[in-house]
PDB file of N, CA and C in Angstrom:
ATOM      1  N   UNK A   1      69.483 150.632 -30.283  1.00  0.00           N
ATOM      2  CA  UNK A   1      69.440 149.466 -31.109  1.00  0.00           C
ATOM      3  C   UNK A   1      68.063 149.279 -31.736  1.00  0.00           C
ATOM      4  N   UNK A   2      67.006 149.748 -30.917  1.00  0.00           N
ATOM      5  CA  UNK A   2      65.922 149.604 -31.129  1.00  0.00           C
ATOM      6  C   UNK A   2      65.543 150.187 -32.783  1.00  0.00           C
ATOM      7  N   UNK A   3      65.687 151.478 -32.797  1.00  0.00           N
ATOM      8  CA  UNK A   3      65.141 152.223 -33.974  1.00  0.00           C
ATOM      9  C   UNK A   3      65.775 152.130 -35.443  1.00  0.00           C
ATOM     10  N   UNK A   4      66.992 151.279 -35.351  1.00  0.00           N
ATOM     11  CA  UNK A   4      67.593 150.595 -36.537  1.00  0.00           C
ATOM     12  C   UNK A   4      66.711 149.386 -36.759  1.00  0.00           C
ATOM     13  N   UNK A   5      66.437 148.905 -35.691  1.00  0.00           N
ATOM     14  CA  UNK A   5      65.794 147.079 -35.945  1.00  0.00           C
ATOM     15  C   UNK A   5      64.590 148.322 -36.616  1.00  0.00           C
ATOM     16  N   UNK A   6      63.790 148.927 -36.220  1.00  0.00           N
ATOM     17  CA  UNK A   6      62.512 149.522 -36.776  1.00  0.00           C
ATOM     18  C   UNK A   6      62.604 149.588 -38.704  1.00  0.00           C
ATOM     19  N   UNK A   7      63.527 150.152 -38.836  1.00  0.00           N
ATOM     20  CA  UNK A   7      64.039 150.957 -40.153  1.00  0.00           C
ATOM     21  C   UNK A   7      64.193 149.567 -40.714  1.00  0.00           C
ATOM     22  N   UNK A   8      65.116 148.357 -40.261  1.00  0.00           N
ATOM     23  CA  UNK A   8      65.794 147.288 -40.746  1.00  0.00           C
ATOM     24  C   UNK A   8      64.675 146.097 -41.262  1.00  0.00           C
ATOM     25  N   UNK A   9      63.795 146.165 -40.477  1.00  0.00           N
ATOM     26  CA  UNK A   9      62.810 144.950 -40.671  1.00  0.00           C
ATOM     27  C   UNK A   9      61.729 145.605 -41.060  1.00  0.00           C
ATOM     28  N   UNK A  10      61.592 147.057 -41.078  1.00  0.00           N
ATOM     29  CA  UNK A  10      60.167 147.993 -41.797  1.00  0.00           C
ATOM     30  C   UNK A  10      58.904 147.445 -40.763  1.00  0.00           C
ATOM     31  N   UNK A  11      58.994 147.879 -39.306  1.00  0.00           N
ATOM     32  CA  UNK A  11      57.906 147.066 -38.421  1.00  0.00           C
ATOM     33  C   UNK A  11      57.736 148.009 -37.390  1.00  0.00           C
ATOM     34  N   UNK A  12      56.618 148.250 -37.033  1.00  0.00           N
ATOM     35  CA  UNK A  12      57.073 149.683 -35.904  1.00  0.00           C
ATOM     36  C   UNK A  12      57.492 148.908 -34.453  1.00  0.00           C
ATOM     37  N   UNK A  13      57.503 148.068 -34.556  1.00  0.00           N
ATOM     38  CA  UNK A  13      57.552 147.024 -32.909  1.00  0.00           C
ATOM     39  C   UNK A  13      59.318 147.768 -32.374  1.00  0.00           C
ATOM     40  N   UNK A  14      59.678 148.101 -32.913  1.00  0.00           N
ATOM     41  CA  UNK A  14      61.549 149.078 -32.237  1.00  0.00           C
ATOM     42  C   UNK A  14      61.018 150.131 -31.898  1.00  0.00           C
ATOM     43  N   UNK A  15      60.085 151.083 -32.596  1.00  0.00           N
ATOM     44  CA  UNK A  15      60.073 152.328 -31.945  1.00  0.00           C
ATOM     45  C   UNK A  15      58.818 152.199 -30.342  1.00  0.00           C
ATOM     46  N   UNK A  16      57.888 151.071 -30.666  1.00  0.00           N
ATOM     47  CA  UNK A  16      57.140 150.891 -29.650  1.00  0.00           C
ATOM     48  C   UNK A  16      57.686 150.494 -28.125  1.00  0.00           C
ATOM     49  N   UNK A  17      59.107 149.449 -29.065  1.00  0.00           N
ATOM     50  CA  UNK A  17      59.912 149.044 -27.600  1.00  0.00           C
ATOM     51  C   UNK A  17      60.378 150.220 -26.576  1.00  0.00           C
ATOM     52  N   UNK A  18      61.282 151.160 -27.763  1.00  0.00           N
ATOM     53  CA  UNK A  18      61.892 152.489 -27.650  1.00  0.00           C
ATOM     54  C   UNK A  18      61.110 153.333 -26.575  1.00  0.00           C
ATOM     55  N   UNK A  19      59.735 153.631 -27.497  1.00  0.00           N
ATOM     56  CA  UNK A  19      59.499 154.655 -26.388  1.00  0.00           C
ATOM     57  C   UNK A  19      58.655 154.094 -25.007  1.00  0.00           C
ATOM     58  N   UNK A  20      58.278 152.746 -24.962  1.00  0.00           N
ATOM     59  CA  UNK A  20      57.997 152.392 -23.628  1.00  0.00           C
ATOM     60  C   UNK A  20      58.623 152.434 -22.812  1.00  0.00           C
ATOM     61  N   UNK A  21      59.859 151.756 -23.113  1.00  0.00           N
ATOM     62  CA  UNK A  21      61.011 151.526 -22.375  1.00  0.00           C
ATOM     63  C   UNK A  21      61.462 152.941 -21.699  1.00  0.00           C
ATOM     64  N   UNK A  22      61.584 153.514 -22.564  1.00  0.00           N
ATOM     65  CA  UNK A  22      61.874 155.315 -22.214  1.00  0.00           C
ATOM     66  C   UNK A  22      60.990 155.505 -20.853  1.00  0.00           C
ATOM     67  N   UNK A  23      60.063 155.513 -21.475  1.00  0.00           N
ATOM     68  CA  UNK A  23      58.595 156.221 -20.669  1.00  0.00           C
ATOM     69  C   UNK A  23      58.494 155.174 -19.561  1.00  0.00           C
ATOM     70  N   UNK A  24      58.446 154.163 -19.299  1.00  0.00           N
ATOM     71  CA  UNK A  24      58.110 152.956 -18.186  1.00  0.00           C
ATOM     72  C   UNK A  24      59.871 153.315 -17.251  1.00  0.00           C
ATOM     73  N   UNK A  25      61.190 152.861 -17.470  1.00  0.00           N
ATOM     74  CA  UNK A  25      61.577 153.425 -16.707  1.00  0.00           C
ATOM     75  C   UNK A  25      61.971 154.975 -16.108  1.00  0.00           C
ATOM     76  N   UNK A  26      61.501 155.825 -16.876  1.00  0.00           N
ATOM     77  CA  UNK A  26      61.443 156.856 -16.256  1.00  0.00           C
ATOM     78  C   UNK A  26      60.790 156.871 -15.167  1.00  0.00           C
ATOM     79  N   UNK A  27      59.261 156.810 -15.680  1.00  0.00           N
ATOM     80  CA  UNK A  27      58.480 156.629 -14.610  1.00  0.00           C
ATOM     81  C   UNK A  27      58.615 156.014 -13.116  1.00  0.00           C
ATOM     82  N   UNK A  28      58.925 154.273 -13.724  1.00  0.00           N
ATOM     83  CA  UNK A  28      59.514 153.876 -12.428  1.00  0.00           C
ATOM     84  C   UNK A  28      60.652 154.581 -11.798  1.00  0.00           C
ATOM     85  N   UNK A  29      61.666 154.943 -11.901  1.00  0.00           N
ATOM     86  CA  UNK A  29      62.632 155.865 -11.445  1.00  0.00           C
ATOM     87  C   UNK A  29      62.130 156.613 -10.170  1.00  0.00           C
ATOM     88  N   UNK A  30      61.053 157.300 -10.693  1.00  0.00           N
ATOM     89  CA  UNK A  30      60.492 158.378 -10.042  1.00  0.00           C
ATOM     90  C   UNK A  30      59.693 157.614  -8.442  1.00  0.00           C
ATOM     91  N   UNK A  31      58.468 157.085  -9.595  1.00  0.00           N
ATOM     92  CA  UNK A  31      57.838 156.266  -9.083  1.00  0.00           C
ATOM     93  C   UNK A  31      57.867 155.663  -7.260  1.00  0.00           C
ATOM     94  N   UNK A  32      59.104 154.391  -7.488  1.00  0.00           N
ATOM     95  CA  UNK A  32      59.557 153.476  -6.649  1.00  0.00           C
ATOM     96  C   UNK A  32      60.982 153.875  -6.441  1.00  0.00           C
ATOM     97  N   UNK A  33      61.483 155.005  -5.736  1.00  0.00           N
ATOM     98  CA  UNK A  33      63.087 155.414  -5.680  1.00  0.00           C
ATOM     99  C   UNK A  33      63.371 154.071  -4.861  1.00  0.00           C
ATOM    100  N   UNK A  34      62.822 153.590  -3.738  1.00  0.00           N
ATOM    101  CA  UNK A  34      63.297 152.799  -2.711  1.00  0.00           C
ATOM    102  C   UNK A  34      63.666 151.032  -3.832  1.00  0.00           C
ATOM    103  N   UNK A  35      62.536 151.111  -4.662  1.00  0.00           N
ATOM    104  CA  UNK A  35      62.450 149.922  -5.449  1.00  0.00           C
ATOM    105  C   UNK A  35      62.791 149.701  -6.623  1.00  0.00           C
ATOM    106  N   UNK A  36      63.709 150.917  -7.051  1.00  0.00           N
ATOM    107  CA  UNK A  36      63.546 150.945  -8.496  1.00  0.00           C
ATOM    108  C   UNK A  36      64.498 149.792  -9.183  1.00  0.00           C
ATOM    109  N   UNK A  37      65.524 148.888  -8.622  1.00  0.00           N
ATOM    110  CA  UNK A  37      66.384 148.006  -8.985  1.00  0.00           C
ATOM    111  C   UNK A  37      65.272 146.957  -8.944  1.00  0.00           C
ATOM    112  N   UNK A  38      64.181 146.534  -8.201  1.00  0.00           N
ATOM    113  CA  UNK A  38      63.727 145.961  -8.084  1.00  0.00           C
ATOM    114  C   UNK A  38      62.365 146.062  -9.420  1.00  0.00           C
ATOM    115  N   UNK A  39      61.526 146.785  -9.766  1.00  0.00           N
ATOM    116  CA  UNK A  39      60.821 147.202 -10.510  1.00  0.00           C
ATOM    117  C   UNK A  39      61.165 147.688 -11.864  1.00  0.00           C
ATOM    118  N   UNK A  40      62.190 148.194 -12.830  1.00  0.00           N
ATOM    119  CA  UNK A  40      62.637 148.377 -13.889  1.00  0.00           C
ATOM    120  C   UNK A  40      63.276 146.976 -14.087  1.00  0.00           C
ATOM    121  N   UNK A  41      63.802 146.206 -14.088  1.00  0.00           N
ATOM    122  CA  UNK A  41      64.283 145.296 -14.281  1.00  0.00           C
ATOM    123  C   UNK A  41      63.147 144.593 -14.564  1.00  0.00           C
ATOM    124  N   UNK A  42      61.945 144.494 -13.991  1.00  0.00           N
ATOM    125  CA  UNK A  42      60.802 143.500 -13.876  1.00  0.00           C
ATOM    126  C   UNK A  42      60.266 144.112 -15.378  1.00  0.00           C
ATOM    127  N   UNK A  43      60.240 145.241 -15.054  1.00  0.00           N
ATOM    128  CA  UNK A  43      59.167 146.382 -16.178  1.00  0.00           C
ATOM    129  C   UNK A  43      60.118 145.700 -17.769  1.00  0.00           C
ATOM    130  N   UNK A  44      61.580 145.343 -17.588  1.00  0.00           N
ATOM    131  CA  UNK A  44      62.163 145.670 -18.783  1.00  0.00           C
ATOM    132  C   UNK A  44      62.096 144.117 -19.422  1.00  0.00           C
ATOM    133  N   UNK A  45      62.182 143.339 -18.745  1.00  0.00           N
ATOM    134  CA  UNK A  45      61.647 141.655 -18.974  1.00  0.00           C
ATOM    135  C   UNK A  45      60.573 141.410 -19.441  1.00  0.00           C
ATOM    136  N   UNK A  46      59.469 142.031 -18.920  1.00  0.00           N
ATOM    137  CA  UNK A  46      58.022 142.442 -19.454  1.00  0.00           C
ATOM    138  C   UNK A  46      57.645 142.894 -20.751  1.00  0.00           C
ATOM    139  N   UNK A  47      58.817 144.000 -20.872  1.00  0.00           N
ATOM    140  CA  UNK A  47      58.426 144.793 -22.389  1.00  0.00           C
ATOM    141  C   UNK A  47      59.227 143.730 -23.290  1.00  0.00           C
ATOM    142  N   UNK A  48      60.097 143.004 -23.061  1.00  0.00           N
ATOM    143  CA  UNK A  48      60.935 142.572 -23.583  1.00  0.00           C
ATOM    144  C   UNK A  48      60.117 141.181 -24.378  1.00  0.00           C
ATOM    145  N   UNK A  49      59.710 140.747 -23.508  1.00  0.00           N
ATOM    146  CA  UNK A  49      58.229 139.245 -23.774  1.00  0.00           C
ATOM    147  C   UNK A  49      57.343 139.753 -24.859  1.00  0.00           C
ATOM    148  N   UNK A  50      56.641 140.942 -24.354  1.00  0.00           N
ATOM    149  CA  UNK A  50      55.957 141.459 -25.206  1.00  0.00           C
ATOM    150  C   UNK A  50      56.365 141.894 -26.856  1.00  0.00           C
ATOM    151  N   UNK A  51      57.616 142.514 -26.805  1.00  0.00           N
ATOM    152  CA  UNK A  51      58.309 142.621 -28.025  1.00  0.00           C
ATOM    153  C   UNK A  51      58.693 141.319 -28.817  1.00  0.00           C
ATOM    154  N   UNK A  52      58.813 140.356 -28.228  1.00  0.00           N
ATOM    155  CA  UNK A  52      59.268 139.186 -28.906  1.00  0.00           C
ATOM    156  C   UNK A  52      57.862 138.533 -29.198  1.00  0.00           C
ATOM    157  N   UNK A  53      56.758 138.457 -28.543  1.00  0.00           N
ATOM    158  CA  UNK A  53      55.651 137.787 -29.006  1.00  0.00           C
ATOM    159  C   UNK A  53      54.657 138.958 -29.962  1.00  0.00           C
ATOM    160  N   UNK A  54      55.230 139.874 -30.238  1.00  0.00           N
ATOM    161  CA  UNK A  54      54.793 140.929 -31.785  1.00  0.00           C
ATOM    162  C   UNK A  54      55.540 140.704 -32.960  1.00  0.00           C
ATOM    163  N   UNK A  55      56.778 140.645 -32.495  1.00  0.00           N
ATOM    164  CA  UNK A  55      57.898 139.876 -33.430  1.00  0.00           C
ATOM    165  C   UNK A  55      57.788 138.971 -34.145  1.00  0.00           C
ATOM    166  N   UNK A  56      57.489 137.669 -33.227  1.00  0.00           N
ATOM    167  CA  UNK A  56      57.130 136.323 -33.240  1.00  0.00           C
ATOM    168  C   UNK A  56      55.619 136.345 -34.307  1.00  0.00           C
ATOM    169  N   UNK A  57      54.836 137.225 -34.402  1.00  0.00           N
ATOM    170  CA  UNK A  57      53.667 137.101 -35.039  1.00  0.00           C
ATOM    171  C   UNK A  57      53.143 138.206 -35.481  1.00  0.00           C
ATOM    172  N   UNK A  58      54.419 138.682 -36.371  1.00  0.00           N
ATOM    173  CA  UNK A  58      54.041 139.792 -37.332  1.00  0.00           C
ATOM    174  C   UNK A  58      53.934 138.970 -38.593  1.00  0.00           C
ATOM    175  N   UNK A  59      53.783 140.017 -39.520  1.00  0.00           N
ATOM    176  CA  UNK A  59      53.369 139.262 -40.500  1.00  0.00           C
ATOM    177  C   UNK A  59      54.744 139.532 -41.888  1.00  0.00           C
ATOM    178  N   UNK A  60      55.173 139.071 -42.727  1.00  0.00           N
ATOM    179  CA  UNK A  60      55.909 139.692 -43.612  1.00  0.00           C
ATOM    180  C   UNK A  60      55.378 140.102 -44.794  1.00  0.00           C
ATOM    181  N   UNK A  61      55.678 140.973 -45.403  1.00  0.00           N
ATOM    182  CA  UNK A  61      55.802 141.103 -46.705  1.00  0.00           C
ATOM    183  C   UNK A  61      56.367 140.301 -48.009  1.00  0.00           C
ATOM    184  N   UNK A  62      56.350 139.026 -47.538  1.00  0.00           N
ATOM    185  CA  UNK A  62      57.120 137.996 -48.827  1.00  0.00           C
ATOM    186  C   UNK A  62      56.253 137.881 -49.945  1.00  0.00           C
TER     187      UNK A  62
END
């Protein structure tokens, strides 16, 4: 969903979500096997805040 919103709104903040998200739960995966329900979920709320407050205060082209 991410890399359409990128293309759709002309903003790189989809592909940044994209490949964190990629890369952060992989990692955790590995990471925390015992914790990982516990820790990706946290990690994905996190990126998720962050994406909305880049969102929230990008700038447009109008």
């Amino acid at each position: 969903m991410w890399l359409p919103v990128t293309w759709i709104i002309d903003h790189w903040v989809g592909l940044f979500h994209t490949l964190t998200r990629t890369f952060s739960v992989l990692t955790l995966w590995y990471v925390f096997p015992e914790d990982r329900f516990i820790y990706i979920p946290f990690a994905i709320v996190i990126l998720y805040i962050v994406t909305i407050f880049i969102l929230k205060n990008r700038k447009t082209n109008k």
